[in-house]
Protein backbone atom coordinates (compact mmCIF):
# COMPACT_ATOMS: atom_id res chain seq x y z
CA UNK A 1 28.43 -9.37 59.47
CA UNK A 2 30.08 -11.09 56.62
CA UNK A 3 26.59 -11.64 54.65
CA UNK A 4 26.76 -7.97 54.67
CA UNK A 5 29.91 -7.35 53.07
CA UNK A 6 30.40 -5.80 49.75
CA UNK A 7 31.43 -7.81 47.28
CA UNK A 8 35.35 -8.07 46.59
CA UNK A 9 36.59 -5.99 43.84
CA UNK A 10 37.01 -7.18 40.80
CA UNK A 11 34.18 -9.75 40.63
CA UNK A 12 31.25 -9.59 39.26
CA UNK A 13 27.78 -9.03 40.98
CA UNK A 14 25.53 -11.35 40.18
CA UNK A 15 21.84 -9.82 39.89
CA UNK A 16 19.25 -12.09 41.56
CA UNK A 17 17.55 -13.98 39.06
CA UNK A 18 13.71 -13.09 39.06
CA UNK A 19 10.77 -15.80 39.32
CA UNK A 20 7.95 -15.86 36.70
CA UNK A 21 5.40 -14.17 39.07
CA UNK A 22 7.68 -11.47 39.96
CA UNK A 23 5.88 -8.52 39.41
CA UNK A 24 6.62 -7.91 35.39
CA UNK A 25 4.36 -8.84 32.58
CA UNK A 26 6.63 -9.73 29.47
CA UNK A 27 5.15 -10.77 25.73
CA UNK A 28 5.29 -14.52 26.91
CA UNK A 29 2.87 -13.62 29.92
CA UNK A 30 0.84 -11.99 27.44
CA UNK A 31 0.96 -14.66 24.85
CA UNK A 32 0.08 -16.73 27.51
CA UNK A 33 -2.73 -15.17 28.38
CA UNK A 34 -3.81 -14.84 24.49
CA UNK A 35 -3.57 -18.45 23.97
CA UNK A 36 -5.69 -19.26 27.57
CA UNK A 37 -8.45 -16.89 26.34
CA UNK A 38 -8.18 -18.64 22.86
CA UNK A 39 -9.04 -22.17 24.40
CA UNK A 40 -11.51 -20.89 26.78
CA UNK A 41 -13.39 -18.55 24.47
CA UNK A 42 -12.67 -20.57 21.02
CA UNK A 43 -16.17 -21.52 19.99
CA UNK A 44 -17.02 -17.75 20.47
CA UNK A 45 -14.02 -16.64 18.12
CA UNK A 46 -14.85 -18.97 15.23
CA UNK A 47 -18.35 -17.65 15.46
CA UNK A 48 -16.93 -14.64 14.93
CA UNK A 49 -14.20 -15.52 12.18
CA UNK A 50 -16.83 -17.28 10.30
CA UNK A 51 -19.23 -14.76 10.48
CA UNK A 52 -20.96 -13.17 7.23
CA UNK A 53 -19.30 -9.59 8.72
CA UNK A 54 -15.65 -11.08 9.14
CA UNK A 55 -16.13 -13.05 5.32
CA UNK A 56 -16.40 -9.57 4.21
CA UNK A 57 -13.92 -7.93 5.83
CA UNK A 58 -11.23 -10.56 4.72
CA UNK A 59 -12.78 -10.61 0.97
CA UNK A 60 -11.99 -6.99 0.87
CA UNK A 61 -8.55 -6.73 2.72
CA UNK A 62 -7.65 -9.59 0.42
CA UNK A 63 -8.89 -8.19 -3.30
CA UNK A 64 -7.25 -5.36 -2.15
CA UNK A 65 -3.84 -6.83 -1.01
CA UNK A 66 -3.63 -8.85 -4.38
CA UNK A 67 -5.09 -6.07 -6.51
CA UNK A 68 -2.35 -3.51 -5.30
CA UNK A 69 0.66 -5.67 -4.69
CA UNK A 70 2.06 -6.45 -7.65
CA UNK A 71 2.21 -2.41 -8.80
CA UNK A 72 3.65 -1.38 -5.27
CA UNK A 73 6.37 -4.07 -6.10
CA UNK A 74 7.39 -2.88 -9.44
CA UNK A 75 6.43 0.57 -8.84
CA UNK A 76 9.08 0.30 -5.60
CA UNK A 77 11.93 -1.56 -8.23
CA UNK A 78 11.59 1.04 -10.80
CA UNK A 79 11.70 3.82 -8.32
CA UNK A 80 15.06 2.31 -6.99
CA UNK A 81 16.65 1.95 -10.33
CA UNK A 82 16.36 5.68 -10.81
CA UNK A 83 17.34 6.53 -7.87
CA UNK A 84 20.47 4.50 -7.90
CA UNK A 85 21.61 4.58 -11.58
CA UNK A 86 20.19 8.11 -12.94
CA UNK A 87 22.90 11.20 -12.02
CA UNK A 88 21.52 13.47 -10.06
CA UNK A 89 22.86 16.12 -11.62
CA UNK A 90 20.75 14.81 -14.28
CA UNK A 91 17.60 16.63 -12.99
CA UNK A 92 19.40 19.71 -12.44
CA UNK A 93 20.17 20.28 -16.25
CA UNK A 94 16.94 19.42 -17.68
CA UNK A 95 14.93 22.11 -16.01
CA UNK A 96 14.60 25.84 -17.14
CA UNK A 97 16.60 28.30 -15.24
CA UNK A 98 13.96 30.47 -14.56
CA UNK A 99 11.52 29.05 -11.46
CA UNK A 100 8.55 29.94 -13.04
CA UNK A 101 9.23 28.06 -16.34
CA UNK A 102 10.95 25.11 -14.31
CA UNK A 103 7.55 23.96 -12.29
CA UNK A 104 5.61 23.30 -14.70
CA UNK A 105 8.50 21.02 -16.45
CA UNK A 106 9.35 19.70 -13.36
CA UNK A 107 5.64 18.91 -12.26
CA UNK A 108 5.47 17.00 -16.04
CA UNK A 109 8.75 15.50 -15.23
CA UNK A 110 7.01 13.16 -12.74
CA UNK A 111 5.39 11.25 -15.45
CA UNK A 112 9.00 9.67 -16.00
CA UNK A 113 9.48 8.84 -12.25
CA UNK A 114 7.91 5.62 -11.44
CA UNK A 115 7.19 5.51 -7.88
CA UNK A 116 5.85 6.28 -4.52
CA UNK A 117 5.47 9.39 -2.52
CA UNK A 118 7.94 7.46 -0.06
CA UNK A 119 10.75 8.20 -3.13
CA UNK A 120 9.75 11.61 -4.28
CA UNK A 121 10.35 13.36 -0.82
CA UNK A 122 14.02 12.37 -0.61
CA UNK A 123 14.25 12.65 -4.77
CA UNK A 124 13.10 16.17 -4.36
CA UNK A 125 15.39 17.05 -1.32
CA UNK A 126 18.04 16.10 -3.49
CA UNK A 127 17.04 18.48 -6.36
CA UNK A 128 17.57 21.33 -3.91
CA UNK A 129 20.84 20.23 -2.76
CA UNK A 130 21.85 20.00 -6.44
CA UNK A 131 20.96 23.69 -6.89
CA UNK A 132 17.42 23.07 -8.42
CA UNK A 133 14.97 26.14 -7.54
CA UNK A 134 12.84 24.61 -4.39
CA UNK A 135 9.41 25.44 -6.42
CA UNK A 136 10.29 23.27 -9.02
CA UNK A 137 11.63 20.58 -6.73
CA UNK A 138 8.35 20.57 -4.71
CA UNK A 139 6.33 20.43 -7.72
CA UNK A 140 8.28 17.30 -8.86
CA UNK A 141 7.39 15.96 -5.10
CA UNK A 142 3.29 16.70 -5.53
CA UNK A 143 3.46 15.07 -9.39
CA UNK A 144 5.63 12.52 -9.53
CA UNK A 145 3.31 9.73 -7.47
CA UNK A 146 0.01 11.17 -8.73
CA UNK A 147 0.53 11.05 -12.55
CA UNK A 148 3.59 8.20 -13.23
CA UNK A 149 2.57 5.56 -15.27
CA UNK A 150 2.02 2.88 -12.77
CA UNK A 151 -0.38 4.63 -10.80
CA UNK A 152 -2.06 5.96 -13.64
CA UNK A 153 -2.25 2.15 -14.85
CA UNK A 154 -3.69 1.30 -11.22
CA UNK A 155 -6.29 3.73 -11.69
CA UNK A 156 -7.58 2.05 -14.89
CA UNK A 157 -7.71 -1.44 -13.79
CA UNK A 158 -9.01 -0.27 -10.67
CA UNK A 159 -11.97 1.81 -12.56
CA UNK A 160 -12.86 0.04 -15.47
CA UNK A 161 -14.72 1.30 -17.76
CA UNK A 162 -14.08 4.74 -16.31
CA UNK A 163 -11.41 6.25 -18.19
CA UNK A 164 -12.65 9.75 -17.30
CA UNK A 165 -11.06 8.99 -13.53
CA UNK A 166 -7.33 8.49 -15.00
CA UNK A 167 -7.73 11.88 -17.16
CA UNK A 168 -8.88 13.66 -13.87
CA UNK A 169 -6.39 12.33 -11.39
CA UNK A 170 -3.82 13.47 -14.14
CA UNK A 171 -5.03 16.32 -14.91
CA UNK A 172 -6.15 17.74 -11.10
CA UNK A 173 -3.14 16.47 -9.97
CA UNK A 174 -0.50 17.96 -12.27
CA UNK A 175 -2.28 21.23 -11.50
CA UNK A 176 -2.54 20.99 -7.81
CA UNK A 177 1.33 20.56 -8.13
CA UNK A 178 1.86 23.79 -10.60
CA UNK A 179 0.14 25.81 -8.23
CA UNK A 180 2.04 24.90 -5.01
CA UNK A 181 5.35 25.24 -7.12
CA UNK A 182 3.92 28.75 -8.34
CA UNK A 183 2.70 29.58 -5.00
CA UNK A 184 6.32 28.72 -3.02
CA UNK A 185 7.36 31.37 -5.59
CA UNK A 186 5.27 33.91 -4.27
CA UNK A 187 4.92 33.61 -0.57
CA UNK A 188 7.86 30.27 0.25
CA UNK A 189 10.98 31.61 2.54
CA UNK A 190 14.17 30.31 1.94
CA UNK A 191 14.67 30.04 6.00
CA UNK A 192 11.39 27.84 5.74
CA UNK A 193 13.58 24.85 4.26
CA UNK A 194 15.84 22.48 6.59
CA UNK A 195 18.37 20.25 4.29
CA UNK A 196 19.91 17.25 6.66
CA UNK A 197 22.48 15.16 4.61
CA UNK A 198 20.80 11.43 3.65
CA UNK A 199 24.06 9.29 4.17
CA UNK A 200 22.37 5.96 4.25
CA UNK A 201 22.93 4.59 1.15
CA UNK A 202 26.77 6.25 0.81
CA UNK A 203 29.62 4.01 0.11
CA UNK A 204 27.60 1.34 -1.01
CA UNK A 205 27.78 0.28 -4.56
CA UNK A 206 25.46 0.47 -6.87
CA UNK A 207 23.58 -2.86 -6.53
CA UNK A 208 23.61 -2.93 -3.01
CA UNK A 209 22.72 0.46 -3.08
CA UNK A 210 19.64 -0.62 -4.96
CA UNK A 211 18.56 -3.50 -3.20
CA UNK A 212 18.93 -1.29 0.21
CA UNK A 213 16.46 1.08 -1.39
CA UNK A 214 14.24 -1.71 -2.32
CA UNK A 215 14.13 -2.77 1.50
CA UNK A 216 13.67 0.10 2.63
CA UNK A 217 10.91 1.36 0.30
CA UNK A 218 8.90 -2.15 0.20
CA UNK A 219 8.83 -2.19 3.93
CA UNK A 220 7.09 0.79 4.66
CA UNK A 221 4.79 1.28 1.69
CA UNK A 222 4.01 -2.54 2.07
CA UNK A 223 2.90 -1.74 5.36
CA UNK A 224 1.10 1.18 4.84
CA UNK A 225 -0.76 -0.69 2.48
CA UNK A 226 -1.90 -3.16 4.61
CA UNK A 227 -3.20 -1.25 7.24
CA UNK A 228 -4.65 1.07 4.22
CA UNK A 229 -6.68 -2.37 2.99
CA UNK A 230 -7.12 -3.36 6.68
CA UNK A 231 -8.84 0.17 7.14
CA UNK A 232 -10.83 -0.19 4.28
CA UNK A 233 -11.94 -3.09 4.55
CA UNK A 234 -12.97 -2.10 8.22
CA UNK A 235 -14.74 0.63 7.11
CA UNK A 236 -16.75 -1.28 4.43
CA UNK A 237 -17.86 -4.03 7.88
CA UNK A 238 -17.70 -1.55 10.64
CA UNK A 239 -19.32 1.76 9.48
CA UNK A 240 -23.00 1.18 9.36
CA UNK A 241 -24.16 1.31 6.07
CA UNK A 242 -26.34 4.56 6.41
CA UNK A 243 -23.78 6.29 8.17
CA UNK A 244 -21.62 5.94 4.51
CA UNK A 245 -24.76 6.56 2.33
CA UNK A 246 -25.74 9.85 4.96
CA UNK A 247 -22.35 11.11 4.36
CA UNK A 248 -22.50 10.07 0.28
CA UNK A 249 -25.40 11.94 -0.21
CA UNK A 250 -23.95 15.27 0.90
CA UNK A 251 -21.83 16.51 -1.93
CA UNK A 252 -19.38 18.53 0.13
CA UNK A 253 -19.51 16.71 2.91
CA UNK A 254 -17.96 13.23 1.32
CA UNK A 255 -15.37 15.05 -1.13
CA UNK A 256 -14.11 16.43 2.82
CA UNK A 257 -14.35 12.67 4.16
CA UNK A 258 -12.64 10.82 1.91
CA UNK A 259 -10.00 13.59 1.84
CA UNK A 260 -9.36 13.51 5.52
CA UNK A 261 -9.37 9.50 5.34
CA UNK A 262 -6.74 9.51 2.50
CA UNK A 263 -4.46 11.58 5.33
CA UNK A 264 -5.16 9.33 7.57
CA UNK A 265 -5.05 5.69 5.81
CA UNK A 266 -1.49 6.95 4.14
CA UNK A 267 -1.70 4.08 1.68
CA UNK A 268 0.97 4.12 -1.11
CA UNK A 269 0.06 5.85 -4.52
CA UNK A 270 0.37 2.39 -6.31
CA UNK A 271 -2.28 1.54 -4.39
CA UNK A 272 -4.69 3.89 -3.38
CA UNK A 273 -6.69 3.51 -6.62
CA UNK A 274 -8.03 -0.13 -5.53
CA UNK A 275 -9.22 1.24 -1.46
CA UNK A 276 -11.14 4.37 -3.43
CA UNK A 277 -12.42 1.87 -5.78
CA UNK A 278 -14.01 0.03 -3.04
CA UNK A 279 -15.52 3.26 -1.21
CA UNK A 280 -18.17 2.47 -4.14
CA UNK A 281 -20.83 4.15 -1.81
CA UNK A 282 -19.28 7.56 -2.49
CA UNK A 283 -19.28 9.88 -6.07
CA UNK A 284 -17.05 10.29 -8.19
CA UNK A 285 -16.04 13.50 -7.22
CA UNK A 286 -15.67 12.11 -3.81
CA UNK A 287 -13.04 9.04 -4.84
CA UNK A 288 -11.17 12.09 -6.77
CA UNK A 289 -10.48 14.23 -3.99
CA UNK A 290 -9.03 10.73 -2.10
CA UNK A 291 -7.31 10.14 -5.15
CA UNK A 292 -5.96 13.69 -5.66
CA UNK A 293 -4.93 14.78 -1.69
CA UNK A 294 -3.85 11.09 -0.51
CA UNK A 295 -0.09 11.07 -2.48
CA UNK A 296 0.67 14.83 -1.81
CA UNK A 297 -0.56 15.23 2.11
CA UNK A 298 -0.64 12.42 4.53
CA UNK A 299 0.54 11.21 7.66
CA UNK A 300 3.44 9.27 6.51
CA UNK A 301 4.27 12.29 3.72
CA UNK A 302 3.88 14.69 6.77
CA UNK A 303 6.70 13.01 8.62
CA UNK A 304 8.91 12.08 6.07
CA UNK A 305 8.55 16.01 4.33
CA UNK A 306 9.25 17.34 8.27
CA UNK A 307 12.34 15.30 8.48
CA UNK A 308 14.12 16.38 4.92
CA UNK A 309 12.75 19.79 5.01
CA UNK A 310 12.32 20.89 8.62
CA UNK A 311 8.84 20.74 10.35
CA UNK A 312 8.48 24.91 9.95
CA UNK A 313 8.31 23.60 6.43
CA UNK A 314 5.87 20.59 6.86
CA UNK A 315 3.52 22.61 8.76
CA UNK A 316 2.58 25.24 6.39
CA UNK A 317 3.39 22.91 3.17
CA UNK A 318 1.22 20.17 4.26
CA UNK A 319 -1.79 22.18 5.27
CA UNK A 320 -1.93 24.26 1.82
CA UNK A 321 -1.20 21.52 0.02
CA UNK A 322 -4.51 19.90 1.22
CA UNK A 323 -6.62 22.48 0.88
CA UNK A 324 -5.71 23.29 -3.07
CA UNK A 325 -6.61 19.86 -3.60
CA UNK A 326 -9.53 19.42 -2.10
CA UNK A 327 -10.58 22.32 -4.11
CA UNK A 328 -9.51 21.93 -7.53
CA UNK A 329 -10.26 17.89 -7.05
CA UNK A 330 -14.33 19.18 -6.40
CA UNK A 331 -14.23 21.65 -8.63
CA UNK A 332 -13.40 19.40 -11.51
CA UNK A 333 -15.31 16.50 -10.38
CA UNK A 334 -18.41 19.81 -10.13
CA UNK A 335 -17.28 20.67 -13.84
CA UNK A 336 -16.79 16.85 -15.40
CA UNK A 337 -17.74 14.21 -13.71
């Protein structure tokens, strides 16, 4: 009966120690396993790696990677040194009083604003809490990481010898961003908005402050644009290639495409000129509407605008946002391009 007994008080049960074939499947089983089907299967896989198909997947992923990097780098630093150093208050006294006067000077107040759209979303929830007129604090959101110098440089370098592209992601975008402003005017609700406090870089000081929001932002839009090149680069191996020229051919049908993929490869603003770029397949007009919808709506904006302003927000925002885009960005590229 004494094997049965309790343990004493104030001792410690020891748990039994489990075997490795116990039932649970951990990463070192599985990297196990990897590494097994490596050796077994390893003539197959460098087939496959050396393969004309996998070549061309890793020249694109790679062009793009090095194309993109170093303006997602600087794009991130800048963005960080006015976030850290510039007074808030700052933005607050440089825009009209009156709303419908302050979104257009807010939307042309992005130009100044070197960054992502991973910046602009907190930048803009901070307007509001500093008393700035929601319209013109969304407009700042939509412009700011469409028409900044940076990207607008991207765009350039990514379409040489196109200089009609930079004029119409400007332009189309800066207007796409006037309308929601004026639009949140007319039909936005106050209750519609959901302000949390963003305590995370409090208390530090000012270089810490700055490197923290360096982390932060080259984390995630690094990321994102890797699996943005990854995607691309997929597509460009994957997709067959009549699929792509089937959907190229239809006018309305590709500028709809390549605006749903820009939602869904979220790639940072810096960078999305370079994974349009290689869509060659598709118009102009197409490329614009990726161009023009990818740094105002996508999944990572969707998330990010749902936490700061409340998803009651994010779901009608988001959705508008999308389709004024898509239709100014075809109706230019119908009109110009």
């Amino acid at each position: 009966m004494a094997l049965l007994e309790a343990p004493p008080r104030g001792t410690d049960a020891q748990p039994p120690r489990r075997g490795l074939f116990d039932g649970r499947i951990g990463s070192v089983e599985v990297l196990a396993v990897v590494l097994v089907l490596l050796v077994v299967f390893r003539s197959r896989v460098a087939d496959l790696l050396s393969g004309p198909q996998m070549s061309t997947w890793t020249t694109v992923f790679v062009s793009v990677m090095l194309q993109a990097t170093p303006f997602l780098v600087f794009g991130v630093a800048l963005s960080a040194v006015i976030a850290v150093f510039v007074p808030r208050s700052f933005w607050a006294k440089a825009l009209p009083k009156h709303p419908a006067l302050a979104v257009p000077v807010a939307s042309c107040a992005g130009v100044i604003l070197p960054g992502c759209e991973c910046g602009s979303v907190p930048i803009a929830g901070s307007l509001i809490r500093r008393g700035v007129t929601p319209a013109a604090a969304l407009a700042f959101l939509l412009a700011a990481p469409a028409i900044n110098p940076i990207v607008l440089t991207a765009t350039a370098i990514a379409f040489p010898g196109k200089p009609g592209m930079v004029v119409a992601r400007a332009v189309v975008s800066l207007i796409v961003a006037m309308v929601m402003g004026w639009l949140w005017i007319r039909l936005g609700k106050a209750e519609w908005i959901r302000m949390p406090a963003r305590p995370e870089l409090d208390g530090l000081s000012k270089p810490r402050a700055f490197w923290a929001a360096c982390r932060h932002d080259i984390i995630h839009a690094g990321g994102f644009l890797a699996l943005g090149a990854a995607a691309a680069a997929t597509i460009n191996v994957v997709v067959p290639e009549r699929w792509m020229l089937t959907v190229a051919d239809q006018p309305v049908l590709s500028v709809l495409v390549l605006a749903l993929l820009a939602v869904l490869l979220s790639i940072c603003s810096e960078a999305d000129a370079f994974v349009a770029a290689s869509l060659s397949q598709f118009s102009l007009t197409a490329r614009l509407a990726f161009l023009v919808v990818g740094p105002m709506v996508d999944l990572k904006l969707i998330s990010m605008q749902a936490g700061v302003f409340g998803r009651r927000f994010a779901a009608r925002f988001a959705p508008t946002t999308f389709l004024v885009g898509v239709g100014l960005a075809g109706l230019y590229g119908w009109l110009f391009l």
